[in-house]
PDB file of N, CA and C in Angstrom:
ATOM      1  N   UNK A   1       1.542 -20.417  15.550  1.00  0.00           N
ATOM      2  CA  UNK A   1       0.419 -19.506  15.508  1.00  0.00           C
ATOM      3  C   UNK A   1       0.785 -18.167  16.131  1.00  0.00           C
ATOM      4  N   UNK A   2       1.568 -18.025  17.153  1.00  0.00           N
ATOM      5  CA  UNK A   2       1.668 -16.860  17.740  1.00  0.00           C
ATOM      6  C   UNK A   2       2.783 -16.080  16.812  1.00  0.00           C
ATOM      7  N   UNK A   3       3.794 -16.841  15.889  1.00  0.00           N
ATOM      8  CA  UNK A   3       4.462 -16.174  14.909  1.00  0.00           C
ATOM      9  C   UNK A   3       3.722 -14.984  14.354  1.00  0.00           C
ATOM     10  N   UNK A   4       2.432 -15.637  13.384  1.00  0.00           N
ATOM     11  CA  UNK A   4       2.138 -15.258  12.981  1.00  0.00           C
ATOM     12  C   UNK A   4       1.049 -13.725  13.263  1.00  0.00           C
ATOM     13  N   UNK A   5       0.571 -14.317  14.637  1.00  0.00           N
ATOM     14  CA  UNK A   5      -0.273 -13.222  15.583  1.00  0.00           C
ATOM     15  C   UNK A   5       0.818 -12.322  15.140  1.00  0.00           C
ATOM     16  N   UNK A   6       2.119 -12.443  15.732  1.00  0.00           N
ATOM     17  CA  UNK A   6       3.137 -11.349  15.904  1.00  0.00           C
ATOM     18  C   UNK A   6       3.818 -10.534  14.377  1.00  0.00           C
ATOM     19  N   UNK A   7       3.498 -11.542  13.447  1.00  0.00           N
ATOM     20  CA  UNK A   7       3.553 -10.943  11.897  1.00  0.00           C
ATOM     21  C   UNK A   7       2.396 -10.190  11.409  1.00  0.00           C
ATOM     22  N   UNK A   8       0.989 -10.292  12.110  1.00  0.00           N
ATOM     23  CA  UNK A   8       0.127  -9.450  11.795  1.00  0.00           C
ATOM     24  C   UNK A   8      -0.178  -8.433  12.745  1.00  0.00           C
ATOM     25  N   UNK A   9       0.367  -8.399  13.690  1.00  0.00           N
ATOM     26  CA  UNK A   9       0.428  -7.159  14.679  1.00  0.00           C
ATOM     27  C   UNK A   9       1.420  -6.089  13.991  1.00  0.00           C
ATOM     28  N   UNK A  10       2.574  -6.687  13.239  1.00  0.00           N
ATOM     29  CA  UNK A  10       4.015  -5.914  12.867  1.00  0.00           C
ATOM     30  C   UNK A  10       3.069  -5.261  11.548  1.00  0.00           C
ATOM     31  N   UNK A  11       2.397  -6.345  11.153  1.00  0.00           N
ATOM     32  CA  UNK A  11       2.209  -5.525   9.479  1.00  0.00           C
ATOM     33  C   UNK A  11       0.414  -3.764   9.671  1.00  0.00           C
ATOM     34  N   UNK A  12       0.141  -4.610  10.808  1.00  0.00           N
ATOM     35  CA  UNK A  12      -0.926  -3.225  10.895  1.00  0.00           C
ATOM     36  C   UNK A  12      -0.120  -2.365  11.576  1.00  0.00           C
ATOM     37  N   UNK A  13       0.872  -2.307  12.442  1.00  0.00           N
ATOM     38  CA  UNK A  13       1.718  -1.066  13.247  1.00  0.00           C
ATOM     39  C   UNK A  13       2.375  -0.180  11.926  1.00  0.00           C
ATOM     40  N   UNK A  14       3.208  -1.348  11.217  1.00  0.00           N
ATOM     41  CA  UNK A  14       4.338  -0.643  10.154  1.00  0.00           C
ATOM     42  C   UNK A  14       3.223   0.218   9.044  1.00  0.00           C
ATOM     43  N   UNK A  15       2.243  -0.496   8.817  1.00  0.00           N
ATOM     44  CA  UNK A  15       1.393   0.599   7.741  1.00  0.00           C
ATOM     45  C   UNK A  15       0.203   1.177   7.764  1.00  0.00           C
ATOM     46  N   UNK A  16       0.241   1.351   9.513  1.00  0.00           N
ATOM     47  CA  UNK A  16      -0.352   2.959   9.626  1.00  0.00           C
ATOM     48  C   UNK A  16       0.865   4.044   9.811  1.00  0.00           C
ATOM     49  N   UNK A  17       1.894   3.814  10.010  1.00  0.00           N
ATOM     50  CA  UNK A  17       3.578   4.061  10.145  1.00  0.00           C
ATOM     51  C   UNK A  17       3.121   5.416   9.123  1.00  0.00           C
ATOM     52  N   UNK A  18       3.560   3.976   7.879  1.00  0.00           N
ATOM     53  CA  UNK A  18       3.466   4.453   6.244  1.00  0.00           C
ATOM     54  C   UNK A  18       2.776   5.567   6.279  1.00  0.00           C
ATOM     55  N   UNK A  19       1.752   5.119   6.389  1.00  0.00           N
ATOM     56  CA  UNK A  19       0.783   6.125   5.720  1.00  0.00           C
ATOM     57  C   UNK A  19       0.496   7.289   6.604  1.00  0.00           C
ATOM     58  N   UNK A  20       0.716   7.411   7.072  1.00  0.00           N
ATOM     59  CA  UNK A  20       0.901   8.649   8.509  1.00  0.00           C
ATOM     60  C   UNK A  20       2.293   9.270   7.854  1.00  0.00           C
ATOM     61  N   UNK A  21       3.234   8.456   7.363  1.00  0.00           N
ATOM     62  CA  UNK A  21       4.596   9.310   7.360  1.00  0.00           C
ATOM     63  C   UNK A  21       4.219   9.607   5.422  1.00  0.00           C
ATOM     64  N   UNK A  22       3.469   8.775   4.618  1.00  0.00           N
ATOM     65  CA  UNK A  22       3.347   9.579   3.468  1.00  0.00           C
ATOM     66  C   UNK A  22       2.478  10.391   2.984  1.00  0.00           C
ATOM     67  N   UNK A  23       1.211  10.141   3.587  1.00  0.00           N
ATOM     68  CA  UNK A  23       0.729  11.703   3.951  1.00  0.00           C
ATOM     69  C   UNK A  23       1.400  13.074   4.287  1.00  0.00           C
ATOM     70  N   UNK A  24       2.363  12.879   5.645  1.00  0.00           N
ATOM     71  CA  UNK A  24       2.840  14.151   5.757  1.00  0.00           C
ATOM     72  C   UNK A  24       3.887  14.494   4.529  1.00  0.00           C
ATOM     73  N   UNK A  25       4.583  13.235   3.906  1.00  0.00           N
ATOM     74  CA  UNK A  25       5.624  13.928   3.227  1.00  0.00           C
ATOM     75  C   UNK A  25       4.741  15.107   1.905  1.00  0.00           C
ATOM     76  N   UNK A  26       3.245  14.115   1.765  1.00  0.00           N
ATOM     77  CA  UNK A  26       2.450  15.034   0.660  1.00  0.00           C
ATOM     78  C   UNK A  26       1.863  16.644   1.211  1.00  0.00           C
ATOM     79  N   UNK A  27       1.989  16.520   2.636  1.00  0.00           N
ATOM     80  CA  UNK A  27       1.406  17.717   2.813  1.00  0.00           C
ATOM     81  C   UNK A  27       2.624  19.179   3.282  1.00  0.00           C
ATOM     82  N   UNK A  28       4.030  18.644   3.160  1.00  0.00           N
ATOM     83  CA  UNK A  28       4.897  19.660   3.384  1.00  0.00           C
ATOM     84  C   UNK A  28       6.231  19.486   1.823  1.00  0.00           C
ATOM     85  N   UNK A  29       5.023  19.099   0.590  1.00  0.00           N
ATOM     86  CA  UNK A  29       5.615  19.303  -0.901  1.00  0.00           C
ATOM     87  C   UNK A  29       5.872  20.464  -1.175  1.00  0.00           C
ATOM     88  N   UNK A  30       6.552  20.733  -2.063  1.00  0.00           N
ATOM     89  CA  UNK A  30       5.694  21.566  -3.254  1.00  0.00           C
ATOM     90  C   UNK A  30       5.006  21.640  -4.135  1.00  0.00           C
ATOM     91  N   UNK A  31       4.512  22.875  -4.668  1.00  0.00           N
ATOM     92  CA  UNK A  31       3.167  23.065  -5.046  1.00  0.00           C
ATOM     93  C   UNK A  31       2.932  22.205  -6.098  1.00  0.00           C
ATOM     94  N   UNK A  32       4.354  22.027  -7.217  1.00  0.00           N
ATOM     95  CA  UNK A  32       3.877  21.477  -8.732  1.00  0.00           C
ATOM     96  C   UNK A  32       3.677  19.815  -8.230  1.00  0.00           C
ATOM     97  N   UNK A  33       4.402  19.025  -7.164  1.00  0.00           N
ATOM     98  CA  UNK A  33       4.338  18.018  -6.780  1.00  0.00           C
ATOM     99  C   UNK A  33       3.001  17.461  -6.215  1.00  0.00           C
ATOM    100  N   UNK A  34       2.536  17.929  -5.457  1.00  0.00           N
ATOM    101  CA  UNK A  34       1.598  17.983  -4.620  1.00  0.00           C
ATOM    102  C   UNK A  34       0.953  16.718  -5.271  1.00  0.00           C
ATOM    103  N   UNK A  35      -0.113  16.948  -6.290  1.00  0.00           N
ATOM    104  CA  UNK A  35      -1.274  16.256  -6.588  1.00  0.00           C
ATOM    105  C   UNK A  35      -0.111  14.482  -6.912  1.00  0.00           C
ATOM    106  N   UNK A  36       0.817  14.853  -7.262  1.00  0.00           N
ATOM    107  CA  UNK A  36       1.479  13.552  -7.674  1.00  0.00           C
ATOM    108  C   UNK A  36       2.053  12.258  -6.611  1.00  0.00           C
ATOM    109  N   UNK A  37       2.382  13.423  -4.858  1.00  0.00           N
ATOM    110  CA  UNK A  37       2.602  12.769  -4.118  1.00  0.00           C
ATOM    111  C   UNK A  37       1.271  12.205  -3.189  1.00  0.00           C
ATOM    112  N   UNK A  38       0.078  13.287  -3.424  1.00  0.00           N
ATOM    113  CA  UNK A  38      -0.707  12.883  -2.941  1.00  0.00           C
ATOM    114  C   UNK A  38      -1.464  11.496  -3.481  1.00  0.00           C
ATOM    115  N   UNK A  39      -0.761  10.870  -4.764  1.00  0.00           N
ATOM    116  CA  UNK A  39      -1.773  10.321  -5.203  1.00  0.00           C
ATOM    117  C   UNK A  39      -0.804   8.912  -4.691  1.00  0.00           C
ATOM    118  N   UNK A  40       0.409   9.389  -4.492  1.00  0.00           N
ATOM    119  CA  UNK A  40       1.387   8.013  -3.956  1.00  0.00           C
ATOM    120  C   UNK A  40       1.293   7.578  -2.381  1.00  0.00           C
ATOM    121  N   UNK A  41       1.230   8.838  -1.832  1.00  0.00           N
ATOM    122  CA  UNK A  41       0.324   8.549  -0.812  1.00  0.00           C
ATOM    123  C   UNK A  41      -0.739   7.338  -0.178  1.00  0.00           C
ATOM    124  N   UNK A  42      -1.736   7.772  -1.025  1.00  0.00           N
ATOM    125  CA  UNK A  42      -3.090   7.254  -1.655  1.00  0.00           C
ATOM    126  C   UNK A  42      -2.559   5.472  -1.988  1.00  0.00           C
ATOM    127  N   UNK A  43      -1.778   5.601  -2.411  1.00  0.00           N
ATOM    128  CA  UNK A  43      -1.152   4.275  -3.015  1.00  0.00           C
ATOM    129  C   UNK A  43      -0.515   3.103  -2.195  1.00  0.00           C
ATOM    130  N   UNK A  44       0.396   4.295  -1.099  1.00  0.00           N
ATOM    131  CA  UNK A  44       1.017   3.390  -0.406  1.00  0.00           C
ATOM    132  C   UNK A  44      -0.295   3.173   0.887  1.00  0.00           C
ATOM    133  N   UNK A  45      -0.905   3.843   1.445  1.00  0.00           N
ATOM    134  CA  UNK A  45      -1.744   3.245   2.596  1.00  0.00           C
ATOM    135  C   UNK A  45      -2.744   2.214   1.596  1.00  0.00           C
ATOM    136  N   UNK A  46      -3.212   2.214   0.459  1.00  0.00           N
ATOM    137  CA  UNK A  46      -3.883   1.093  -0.412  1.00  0.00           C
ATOM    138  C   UNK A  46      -3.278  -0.309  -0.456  1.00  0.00           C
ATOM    139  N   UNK A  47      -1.828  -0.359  -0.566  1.00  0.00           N
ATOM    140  CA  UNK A  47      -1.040  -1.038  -0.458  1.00  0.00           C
ATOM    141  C   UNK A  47      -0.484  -1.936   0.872  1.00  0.00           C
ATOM    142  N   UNK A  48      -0.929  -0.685   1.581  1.00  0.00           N
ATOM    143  CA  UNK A  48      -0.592  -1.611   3.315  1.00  0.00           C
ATOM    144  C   UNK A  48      -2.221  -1.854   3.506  1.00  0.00           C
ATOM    145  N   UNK A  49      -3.198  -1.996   3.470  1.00  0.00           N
ATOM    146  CA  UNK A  49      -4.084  -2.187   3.425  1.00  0.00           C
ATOM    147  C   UNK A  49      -4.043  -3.573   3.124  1.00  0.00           C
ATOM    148  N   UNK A  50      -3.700  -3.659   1.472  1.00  0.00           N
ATOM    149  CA  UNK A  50      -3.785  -4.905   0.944  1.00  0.00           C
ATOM    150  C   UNK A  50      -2.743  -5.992   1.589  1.00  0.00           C
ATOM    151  N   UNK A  51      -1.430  -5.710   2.106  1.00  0.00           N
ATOM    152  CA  UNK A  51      -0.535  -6.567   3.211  1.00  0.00           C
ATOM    153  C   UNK A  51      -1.216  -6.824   4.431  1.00  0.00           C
ATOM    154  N   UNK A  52      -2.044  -5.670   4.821  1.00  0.00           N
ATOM    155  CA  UNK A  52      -3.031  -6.410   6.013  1.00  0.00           C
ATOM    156  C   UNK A  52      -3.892  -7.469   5.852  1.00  0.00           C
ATOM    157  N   UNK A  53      -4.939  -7.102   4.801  1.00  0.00           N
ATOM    158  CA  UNK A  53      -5.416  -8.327   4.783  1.00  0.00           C
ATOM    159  C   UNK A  53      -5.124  -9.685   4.082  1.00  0.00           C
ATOM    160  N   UNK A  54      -3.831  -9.899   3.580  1.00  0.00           N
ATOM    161  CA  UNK A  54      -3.428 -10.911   3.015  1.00  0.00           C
ATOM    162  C   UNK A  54      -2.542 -11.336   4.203  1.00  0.00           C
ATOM    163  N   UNK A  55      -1.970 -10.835   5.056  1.00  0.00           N
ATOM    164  CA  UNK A  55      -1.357 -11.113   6.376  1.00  0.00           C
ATOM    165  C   UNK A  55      -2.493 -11.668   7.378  1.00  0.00           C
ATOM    166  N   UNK A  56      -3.478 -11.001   7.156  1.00  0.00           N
ATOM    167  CA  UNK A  56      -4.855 -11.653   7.876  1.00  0.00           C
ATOM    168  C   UNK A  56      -5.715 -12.903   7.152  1.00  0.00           C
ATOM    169  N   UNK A  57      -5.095 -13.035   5.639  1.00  0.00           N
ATOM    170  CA  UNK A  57      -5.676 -14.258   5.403  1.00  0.00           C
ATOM    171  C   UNK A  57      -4.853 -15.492   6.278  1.00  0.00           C
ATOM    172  N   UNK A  58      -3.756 -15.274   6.194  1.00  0.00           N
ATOM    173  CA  UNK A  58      -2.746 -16.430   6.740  1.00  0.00           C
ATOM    174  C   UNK A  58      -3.010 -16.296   8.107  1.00  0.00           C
ATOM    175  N   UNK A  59      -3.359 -15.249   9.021  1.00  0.00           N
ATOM    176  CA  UNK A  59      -3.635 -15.422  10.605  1.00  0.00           C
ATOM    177  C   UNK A  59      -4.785 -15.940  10.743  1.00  0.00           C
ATOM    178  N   UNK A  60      -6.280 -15.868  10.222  1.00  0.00           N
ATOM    179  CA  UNK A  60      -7.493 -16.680  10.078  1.00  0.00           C
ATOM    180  C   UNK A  60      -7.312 -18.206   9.614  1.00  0.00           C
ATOM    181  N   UNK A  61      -6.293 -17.827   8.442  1.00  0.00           N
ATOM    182  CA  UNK A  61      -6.851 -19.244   7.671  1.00  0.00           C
ATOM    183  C   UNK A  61      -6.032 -20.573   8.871  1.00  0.00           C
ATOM    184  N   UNK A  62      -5.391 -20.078   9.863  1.00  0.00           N
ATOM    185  CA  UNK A  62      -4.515 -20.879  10.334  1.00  0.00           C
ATOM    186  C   UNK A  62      -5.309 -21.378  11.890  1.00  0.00           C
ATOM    187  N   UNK A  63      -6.225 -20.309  12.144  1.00  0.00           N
ATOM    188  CA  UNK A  63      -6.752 -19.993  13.424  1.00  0.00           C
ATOM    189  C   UNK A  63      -7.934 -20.882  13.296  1.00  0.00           C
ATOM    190  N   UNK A  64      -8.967 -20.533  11.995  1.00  0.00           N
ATOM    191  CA  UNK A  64      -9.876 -21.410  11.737  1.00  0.00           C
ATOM    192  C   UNK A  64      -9.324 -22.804  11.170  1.00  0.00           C
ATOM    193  N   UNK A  65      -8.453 -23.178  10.563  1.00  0.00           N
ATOM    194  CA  UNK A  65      -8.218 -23.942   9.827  1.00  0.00           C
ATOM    195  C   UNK A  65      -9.115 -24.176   8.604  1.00  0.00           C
ATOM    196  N   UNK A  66      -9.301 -22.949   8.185  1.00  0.00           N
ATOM    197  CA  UNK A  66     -10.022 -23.167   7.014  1.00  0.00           C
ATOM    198  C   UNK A  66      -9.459 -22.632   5.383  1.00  0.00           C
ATOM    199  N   UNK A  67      -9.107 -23.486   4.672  1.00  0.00           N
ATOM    200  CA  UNK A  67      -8.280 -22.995   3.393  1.00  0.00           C
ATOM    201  C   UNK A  67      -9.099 -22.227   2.500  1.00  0.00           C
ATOM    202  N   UNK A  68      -9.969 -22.268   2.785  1.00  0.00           N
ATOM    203  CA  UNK A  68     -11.310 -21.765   1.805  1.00  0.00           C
ATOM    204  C   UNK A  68     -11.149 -19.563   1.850  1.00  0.00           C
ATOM    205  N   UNK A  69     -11.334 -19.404   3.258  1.00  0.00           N
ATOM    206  CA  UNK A  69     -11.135 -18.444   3.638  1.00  0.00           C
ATOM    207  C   UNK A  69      -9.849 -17.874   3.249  1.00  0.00           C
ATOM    208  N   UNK A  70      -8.481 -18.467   3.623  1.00  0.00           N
ATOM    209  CA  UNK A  70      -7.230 -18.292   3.897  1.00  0.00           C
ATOM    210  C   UNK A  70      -6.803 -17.891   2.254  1.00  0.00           C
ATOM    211  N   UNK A  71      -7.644 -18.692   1.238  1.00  0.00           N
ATOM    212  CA  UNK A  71      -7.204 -18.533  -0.175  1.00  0.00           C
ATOM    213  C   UNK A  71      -8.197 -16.932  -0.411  1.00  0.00           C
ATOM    214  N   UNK A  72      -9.201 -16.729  -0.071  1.00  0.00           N
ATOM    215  CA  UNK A  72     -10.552 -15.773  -0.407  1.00  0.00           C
ATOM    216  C   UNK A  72      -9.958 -14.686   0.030  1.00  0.00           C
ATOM    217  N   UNK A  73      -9.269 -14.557   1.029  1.00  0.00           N
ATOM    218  CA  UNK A  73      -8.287 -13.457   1.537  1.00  0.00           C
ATOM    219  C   UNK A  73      -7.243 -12.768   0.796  1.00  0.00           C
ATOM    220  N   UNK A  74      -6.556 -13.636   0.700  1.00  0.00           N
ATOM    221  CA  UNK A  74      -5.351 -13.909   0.233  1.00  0.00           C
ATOM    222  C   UNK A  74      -5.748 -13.396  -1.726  1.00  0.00           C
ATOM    223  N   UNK A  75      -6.400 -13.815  -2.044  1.00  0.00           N
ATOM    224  CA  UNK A  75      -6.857 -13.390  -3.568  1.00  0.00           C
ATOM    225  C   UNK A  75      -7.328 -12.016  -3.605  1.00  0.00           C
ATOM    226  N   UNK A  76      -8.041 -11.585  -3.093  1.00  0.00           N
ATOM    227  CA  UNK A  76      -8.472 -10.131  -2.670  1.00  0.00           C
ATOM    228  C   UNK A  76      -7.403  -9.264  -2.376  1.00  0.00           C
ATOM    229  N   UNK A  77      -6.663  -9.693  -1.512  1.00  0.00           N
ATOM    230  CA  UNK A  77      -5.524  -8.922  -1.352  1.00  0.00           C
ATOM    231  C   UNK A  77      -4.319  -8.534  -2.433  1.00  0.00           C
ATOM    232  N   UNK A  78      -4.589  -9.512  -3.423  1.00  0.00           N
ATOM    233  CA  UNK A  78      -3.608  -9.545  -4.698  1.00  0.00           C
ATOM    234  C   UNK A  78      -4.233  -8.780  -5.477  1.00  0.00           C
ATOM    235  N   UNK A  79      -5.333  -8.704  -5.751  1.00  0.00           N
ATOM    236  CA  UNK A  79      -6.298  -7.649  -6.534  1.00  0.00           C
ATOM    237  C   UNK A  79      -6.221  -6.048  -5.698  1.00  0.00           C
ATOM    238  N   UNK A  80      -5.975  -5.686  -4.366  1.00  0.00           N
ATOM    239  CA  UNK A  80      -5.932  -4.776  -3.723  1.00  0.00           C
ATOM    240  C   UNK A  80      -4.386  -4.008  -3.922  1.00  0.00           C
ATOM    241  N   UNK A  81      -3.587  -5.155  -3.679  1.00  0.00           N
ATOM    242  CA  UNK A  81      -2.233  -4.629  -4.280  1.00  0.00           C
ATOM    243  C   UNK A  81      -1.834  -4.067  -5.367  1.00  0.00           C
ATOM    244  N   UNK A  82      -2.476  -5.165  -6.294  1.00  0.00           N
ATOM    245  CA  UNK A  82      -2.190  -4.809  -8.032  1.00  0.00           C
ATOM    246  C   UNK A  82      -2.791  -3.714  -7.910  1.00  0.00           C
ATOM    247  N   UNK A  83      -4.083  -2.879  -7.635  1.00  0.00           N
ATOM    248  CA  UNK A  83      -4.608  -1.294  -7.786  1.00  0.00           C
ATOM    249  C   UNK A  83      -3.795  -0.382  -7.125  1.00  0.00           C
ATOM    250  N   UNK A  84      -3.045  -0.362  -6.090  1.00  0.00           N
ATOM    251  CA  UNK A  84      -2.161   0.512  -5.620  1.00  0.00           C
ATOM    252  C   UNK A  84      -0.943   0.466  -6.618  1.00  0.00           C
ATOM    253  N   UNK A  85      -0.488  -0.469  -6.946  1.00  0.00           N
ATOM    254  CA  UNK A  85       0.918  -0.678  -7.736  1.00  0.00           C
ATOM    255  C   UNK A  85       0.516   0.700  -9.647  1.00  0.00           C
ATOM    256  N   UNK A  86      -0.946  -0.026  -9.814  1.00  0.00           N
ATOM    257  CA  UNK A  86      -1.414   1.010 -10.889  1.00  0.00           C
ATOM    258  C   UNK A  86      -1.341   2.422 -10.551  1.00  0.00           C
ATOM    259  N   UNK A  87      -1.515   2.718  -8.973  1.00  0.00           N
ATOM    260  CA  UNK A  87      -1.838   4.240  -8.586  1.00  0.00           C
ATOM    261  C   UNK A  87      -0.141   4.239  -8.512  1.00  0.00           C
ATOM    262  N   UNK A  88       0.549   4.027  -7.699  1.00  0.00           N
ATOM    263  CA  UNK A  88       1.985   4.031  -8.313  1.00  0.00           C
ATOM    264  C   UNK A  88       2.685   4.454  -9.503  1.00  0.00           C
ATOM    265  N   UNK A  89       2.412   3.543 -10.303  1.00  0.00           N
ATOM    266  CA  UNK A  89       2.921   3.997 -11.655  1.00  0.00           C
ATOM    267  C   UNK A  89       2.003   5.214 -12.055  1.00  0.00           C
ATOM    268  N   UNK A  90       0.751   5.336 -11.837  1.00  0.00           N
ATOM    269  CA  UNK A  90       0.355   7.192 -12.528  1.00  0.00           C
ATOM    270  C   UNK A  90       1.014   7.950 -12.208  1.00  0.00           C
ATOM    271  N   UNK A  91       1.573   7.624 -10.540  1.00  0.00           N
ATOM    272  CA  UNK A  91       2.109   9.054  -9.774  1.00  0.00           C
ATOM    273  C   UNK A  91       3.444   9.081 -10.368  1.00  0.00           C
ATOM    274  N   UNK A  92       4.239   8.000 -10.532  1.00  0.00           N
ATOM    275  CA  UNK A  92       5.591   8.367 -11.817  1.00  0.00           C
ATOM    276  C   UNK A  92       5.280   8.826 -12.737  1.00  0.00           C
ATOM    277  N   UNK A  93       4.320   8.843 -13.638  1.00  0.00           N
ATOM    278  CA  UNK A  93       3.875   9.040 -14.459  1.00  0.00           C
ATOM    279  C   UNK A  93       3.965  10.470 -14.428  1.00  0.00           C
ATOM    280  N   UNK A  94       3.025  11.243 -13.769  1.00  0.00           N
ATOM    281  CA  UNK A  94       2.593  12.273 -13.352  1.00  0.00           C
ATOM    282  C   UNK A  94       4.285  13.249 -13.272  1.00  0.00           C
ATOM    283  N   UNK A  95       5.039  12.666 -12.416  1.00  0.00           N
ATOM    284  CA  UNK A  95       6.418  13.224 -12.018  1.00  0.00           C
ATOM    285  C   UNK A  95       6.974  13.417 -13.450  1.00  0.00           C
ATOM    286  N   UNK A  96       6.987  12.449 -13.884  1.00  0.00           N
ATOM    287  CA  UNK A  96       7.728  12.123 -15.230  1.00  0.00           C
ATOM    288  C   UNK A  96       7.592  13.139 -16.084  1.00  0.00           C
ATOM    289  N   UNK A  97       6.246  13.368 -16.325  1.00  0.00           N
ATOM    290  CA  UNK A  97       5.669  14.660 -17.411  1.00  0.00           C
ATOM    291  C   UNK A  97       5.961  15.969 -16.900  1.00  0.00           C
ATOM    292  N   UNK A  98       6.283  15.780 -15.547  1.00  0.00           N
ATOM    293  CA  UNK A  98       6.335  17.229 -15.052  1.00  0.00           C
ATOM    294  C   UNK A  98       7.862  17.903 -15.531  1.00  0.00           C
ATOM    295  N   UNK A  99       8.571  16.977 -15.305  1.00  0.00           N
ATOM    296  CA  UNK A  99       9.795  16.987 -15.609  1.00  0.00           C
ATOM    297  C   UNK A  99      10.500  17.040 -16.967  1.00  0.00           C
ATOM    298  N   UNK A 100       9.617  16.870 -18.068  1.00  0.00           N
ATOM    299  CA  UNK A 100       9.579  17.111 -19.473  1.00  0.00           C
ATOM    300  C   UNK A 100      10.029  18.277 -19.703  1.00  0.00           C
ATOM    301  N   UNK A 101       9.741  19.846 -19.770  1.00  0.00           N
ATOM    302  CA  UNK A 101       9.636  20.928 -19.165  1.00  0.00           C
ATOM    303  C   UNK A 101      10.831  21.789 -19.146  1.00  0.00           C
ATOM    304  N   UNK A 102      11.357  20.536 -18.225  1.00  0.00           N
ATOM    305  CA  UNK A 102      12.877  21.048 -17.827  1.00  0.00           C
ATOM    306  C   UNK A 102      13.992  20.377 -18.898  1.00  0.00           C
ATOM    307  N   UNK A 103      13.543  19.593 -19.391  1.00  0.00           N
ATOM    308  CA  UNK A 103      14.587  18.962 -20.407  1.00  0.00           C
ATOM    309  C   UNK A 103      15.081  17.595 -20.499  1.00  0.00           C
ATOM    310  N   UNK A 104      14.817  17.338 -18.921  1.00  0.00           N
ATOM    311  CA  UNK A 104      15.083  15.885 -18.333  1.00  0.00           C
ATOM    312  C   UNK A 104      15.086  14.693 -19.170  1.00  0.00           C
ATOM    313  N   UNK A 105      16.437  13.849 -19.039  1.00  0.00           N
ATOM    314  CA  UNK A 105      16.195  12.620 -20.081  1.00  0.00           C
ATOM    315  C   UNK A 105      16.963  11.624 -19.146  1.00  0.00           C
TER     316      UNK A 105
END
């Protein structure tokens, strides 16, 4: 149990980290980038979000001993992930087209 205390202490430290360090990388871009990193940004703190609370299904579900919860968590969090992974791929997306432009293949 205390593993795990110590795996969900690591996963809320490391991704406010993140998202503190990809914010700033969006706010000292450039200009044509901007909206694309901001949206990866956006993506990756969505993403540590969703490792928190699927890291918090397994620290509850173990604490209560209740599987009910531990799965209800844990499912939510897979649905929270999969929407960041979508904001992900726009923001390639986004890069991708920008880069058309220039000739890029």
């Amino acid at each position: 149990m205390l593993l795990i205390g110590v795996i969900f202490l690591a996963t809320i430290i490391i991704g406010v980290i993140a998202s503190i360090f990809s914010f700033k990388a969006s706010k000292y871009s450039i200009d044509e980038m901007k909206s694309s990193l901001k949206l990866r940004a956006y993506a990756i703190s969505i993403i540590c979000f969703g490792f928190i609370v699927h890291t918090a299904g397994d620290y509850f579900g173990g604490l209560y001993a209740s599987e009910n919860l531990e799965l209800s968590l844990e499912s939510i969090a897979h649905v929270i992930i999969f929407i960041a992974i979508i904001l992900c791929t726009l923001s390639t997306k986004k890069i991708g087209d920008m880069t058309k432009e220039y000739k890029f293949k």
